[in-house]
C-alpha atoms as a PDB file:
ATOM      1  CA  UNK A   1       3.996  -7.068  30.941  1.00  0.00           C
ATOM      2  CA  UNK A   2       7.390  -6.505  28.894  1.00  0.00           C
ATOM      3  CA  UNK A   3       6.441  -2.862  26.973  1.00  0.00           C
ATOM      4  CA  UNK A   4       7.574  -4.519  23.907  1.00  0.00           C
ATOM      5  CA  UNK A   5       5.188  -7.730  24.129  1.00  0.00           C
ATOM      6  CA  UNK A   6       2.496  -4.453  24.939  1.00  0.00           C
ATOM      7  CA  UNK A   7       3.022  -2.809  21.912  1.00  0.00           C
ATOM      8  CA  UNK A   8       2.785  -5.973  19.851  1.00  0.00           C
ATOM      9  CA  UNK A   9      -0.571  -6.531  21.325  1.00  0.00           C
ATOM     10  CA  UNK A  10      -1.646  -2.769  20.916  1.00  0.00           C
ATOM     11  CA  UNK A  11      -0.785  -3.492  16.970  1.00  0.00           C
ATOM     12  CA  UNK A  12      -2.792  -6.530  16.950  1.00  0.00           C
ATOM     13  CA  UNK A  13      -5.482  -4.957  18.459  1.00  0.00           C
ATOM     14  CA  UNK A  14      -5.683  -2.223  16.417  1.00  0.00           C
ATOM     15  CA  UNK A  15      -5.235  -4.085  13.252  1.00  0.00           C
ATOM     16  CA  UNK A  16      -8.330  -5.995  14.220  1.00  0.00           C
ATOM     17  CA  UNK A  17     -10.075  -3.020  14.634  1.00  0.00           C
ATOM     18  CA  UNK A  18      -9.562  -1.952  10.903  1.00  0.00           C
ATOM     19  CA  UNK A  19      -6.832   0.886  11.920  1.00  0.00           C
ATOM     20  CA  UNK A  20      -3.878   1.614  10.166  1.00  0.00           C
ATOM     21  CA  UNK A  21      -0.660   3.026  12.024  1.00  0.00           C
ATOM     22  CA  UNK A  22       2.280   5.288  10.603  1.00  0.00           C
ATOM     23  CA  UNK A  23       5.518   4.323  11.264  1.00  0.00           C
ATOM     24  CA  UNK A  24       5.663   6.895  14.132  1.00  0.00           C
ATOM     25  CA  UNK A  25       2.919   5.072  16.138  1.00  0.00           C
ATOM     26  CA  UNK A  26       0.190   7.704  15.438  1.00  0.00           C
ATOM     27  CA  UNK A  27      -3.395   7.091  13.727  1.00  0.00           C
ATOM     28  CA  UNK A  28      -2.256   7.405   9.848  1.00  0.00           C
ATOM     29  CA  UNK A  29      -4.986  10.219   8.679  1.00  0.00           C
ATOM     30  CA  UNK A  30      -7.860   9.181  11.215  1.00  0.00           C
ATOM     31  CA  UNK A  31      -7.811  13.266  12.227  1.00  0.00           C
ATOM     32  CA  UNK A  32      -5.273  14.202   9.710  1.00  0.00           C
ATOM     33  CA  UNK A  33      -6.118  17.247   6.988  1.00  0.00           C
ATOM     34  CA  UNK A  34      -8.793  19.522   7.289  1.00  0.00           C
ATOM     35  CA  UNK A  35     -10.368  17.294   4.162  1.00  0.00           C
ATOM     36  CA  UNK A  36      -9.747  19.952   1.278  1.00  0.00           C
ATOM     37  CA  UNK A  37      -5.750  19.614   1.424  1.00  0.00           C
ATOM     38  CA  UNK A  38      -4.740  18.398  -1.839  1.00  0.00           C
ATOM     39  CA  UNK A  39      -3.495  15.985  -1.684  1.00  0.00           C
ATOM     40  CA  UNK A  40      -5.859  14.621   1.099  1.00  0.00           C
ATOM     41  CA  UNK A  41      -4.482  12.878   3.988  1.00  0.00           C
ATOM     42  CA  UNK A  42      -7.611  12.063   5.215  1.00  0.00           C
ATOM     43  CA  UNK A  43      -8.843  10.294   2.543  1.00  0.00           C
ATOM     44  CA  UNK A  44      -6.277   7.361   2.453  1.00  0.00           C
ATOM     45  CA  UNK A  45      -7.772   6.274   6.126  1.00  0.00           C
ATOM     46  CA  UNK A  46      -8.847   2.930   6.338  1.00  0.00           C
ATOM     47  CA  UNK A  47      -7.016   1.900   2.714  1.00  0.00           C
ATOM     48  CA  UNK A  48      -5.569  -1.577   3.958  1.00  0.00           C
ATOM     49  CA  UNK A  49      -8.897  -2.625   4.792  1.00  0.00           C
ATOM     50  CA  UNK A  50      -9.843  -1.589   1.421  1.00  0.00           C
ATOM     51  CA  UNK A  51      -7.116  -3.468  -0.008  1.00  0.00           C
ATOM     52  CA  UNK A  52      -7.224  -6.612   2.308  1.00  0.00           C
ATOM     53  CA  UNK A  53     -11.283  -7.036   1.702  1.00  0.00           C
ATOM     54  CA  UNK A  54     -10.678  -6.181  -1.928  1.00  0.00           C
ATOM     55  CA  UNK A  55     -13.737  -3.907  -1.166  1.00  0.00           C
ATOM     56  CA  UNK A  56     -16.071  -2.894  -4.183  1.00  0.00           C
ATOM     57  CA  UNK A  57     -16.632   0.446  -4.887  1.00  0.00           C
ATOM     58  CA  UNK A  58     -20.652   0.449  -3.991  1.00  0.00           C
ATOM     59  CA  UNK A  59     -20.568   4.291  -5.566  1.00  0.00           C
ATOM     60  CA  UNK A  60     -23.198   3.980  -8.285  1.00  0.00           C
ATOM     61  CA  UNK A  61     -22.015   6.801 -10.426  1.00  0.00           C
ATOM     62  CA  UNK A  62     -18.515   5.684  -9.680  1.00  0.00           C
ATOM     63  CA  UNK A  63     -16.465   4.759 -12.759  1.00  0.00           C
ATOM     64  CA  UNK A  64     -14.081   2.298  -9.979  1.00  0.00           C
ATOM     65  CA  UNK A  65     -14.063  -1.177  -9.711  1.00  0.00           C
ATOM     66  CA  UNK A  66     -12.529  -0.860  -6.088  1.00  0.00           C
ATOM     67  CA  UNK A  67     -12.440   1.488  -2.711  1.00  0.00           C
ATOM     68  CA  UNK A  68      -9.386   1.732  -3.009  1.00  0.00           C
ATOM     69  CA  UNK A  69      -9.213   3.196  -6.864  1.00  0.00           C
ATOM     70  CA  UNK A  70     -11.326   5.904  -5.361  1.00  0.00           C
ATOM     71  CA  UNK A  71      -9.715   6.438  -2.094  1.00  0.00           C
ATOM     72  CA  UNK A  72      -6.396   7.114  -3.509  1.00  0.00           C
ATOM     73  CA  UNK A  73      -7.662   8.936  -6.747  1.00  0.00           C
ATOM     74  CA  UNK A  74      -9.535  11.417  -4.165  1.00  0.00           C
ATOM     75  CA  UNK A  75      -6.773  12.063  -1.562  1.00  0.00           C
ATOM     76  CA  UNK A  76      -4.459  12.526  -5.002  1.00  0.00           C
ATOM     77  CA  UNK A  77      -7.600  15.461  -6.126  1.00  0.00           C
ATOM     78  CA  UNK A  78      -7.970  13.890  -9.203  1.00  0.00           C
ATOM     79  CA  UNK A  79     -10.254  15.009 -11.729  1.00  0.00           C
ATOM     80  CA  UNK A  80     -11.824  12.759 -13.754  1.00  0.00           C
ATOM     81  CA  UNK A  81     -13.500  14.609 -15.975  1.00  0.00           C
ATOM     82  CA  UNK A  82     -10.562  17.123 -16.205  1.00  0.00           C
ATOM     83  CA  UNK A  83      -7.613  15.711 -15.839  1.00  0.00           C
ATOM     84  CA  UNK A  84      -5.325  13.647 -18.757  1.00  0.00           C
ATOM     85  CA  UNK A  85      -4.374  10.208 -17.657  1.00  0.00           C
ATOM     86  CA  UNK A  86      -0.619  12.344 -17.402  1.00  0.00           C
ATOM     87  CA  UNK A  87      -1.762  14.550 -15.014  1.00  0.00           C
ATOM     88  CA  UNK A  88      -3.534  11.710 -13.076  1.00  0.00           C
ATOM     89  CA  UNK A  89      -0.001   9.774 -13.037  1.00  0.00           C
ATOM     90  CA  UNK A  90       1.509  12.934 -12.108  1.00  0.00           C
ATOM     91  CA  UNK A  91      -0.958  13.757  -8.998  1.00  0.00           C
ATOM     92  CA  UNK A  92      -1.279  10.008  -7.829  1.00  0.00           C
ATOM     93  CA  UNK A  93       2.931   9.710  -7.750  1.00  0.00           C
ATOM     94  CA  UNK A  94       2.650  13.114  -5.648  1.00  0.00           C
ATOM     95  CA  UNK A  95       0.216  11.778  -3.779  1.00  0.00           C
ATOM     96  CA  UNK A  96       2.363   8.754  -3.402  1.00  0.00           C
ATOM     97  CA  UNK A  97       5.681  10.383  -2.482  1.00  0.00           C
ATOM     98  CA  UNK A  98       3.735  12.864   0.157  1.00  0.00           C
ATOM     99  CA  UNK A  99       1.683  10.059   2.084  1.00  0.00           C
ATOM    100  CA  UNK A 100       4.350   6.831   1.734  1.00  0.00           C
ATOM    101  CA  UNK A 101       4.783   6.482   5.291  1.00  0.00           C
ATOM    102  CA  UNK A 102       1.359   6.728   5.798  1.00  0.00           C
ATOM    103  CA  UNK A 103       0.852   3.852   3.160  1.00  0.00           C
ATOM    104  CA  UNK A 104       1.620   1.205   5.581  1.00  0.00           C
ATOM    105  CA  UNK A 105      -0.475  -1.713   7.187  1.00  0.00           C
ATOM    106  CA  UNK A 106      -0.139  -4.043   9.969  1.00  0.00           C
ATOM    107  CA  UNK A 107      -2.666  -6.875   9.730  1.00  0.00           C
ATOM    108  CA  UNK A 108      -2.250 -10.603  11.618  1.00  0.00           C
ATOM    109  CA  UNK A 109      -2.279 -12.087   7.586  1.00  0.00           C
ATOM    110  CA  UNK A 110       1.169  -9.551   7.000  1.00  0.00           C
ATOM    111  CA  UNK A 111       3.916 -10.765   7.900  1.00  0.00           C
ATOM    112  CA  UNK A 112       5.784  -7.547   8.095  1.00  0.00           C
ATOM    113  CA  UNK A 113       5.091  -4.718  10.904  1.00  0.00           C
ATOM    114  CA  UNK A 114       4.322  -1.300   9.521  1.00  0.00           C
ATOM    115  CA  UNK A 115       5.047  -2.749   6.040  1.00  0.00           C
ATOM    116  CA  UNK A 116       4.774  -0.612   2.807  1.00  0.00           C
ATOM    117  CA  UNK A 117       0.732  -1.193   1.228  1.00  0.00           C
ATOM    118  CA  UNK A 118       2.449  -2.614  -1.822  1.00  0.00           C
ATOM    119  CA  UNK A 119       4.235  -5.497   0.224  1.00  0.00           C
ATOM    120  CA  UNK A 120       0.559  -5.625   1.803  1.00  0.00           C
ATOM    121  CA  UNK A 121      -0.949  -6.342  -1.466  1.00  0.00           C
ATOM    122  CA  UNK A 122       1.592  -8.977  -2.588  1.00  0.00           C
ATOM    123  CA  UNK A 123       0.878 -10.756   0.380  1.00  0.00           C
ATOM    124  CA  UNK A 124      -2.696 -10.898  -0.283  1.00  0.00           C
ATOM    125  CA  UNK A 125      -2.458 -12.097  -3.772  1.00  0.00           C
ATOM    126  CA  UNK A 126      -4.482  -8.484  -5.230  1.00  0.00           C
ATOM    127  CA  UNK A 127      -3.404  -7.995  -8.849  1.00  0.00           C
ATOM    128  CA  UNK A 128      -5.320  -5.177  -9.510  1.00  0.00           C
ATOM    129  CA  UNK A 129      -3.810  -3.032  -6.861  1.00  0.00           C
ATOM    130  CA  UNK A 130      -0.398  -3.563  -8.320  1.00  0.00           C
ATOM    131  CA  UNK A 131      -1.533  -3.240 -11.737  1.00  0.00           C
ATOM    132  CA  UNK A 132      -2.919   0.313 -10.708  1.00  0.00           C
ATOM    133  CA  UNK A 133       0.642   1.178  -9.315  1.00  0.00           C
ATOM    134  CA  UNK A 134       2.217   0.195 -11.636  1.00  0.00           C
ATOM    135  CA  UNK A 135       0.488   2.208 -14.142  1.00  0.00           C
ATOM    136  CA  UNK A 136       0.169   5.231 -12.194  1.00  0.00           C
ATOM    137  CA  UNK A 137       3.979   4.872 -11.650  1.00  0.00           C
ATOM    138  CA  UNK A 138       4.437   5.066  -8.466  1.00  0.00           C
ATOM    139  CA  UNK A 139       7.502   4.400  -6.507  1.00  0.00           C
ATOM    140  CA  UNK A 140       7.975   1.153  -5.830  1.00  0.00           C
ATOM    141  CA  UNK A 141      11.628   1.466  -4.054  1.00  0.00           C
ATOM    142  CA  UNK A 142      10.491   2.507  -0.791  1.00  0.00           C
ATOM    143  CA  UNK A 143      12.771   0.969   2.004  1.00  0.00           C
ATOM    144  CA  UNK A 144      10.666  -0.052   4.961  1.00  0.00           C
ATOM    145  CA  UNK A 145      12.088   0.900   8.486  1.00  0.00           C
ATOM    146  CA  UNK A 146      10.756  -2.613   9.926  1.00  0.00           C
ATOM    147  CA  UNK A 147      12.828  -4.978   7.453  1.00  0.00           C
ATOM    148  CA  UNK A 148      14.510  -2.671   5.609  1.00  0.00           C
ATOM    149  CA  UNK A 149      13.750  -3.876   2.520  1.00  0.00           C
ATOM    150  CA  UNK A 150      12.309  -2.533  -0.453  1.00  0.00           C
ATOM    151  CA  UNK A 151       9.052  -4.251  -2.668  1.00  0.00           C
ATOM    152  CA  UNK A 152      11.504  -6.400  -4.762  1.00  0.00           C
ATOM    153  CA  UNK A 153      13.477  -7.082  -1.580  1.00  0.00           C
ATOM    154  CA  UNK A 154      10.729  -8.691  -0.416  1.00  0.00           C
ATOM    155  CA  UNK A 155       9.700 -10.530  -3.686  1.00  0.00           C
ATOM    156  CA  UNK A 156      12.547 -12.275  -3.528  1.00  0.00           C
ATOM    157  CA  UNK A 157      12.384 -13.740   0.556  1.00  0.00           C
ATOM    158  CA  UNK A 158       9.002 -14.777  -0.524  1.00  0.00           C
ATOM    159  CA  UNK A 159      10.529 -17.040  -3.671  1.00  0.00           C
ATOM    160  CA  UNK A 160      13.000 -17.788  -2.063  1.00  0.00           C
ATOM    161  CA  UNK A 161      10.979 -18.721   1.275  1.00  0.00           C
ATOM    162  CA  UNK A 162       8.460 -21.166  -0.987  1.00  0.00           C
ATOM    163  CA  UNK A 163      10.682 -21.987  -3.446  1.00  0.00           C
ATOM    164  CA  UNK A 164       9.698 -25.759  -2.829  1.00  0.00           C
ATOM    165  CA  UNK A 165       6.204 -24.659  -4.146  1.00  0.00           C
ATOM    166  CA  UNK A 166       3.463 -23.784  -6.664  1.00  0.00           C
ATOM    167  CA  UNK A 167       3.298 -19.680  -4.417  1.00  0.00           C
ATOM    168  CA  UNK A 168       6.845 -19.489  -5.690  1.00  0.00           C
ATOM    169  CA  UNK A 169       5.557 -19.000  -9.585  1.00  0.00           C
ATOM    170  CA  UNK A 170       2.942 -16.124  -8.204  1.00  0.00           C
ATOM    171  CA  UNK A 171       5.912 -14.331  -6.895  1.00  0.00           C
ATOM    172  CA  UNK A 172       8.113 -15.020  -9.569  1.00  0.00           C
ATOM    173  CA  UNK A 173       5.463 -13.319 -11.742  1.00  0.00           C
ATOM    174  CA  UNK A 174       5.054 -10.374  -9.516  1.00  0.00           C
ATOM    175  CA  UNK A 175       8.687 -10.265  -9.272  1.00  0.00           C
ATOM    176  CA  UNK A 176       9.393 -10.302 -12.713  1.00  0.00           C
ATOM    177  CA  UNK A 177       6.227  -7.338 -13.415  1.00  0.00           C
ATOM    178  CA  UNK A 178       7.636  -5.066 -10.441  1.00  0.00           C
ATOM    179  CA  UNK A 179      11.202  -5.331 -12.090  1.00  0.00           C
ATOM    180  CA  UNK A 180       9.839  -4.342 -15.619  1.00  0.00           C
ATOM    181  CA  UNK A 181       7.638  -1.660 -13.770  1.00  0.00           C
ATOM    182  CA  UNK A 182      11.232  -0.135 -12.049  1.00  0.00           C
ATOM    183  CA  UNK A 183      11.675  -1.638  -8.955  1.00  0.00           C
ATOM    184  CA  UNK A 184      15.151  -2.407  -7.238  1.00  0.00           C
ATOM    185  CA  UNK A 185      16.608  -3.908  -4.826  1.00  0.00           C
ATOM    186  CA  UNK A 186      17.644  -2.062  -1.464  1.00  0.00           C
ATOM    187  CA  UNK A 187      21.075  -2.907  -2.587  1.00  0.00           C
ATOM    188  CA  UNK A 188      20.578  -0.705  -6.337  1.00  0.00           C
ATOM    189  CA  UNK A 189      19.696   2.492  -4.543  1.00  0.00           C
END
């Protein structure tokens, strides 16, 4: 077998399996972190499941509508009884900026390879992840190594790609928000 058509089968494989892969072909945080680094590499592990499944927080005492909310709040050592919602924004875009090429999913529904989580999201529709980004400001200009594109990059292929349809409103709307929010185009940077 051609080692390329292997490696596109290891990906698929994985991604079944739930796994996330960094852009250097390792296991993104599976054995990272000794889990009390702040921020917390292993924490993030498993987060485009979390995001794909739009997976509940099931935490009782947990003050999160979603995994993911808590996943990236704990790898980010937020405190949420101590910390302002400015020094939450400041430790989730640290966070952000120190795991970004960890932040990545492959997943048959994606039509990207190691694509950034936020392209992830858009694909799957979740408003609420974006909406979290966006508050917590995180950077939204990251240039993916796969398509080289950044977030609004890709915004646009997918209007322009459905333009003939009702899909090309949804990402006329998240292209619109994610422009508001600070996001450019590859060709801005």
């Amino acid at each position: 077998m051609h080692p390329s058509c292997m490696r596109k089968l290891v990906t698929i494989a994985l991604s079944l399996l739930g796994s996330e892969i960094s852009l250097a072909g390792e296991p993104a945080a599976a054995n990272a972190g000794d889990g009390h680094a702040c921020p917390n590499p292993a924490k993030i592990k498993n987060i485009c499941m979390a995001v794909s499944e739009r997976v509940r927080d099931k935490d009782a005492t947990s003050s999160f509508k979603y995994l993911y909310q808590r996943k990236l709040t704990e790898a980010a050592c937020v405190d949420l009884v101590k910390d302002d919602q400015k020094a939450v924004d400041h430790k989730m875009q640290q966070m952000w900026l120190a795991f970004e090429d960890r932040l990545i999913c492959n997943s048959l529904q994606f039509d990207i390879q190691n694509g950034s989580i936020i392209k992830f999201a858009i694909n799957q529709y979740f408003d609420a992840f974006l909406d979290d980004l966006i508050a917590w400001k995180v950077n939204l200009n990251r240039v993916d190594a796969y398509d080289g594109q950044t977030v609004l990059d890709y915004v646009q292929y997918k209007i322009e790609r459905n333009r003939n349809n009702q899909t090309s409103k949804i990402f006329s709307a998240y292209y619109d928000r994610l422009r508001r929010a600070g996001a450019k185009h590859k060709s801005e940077l």
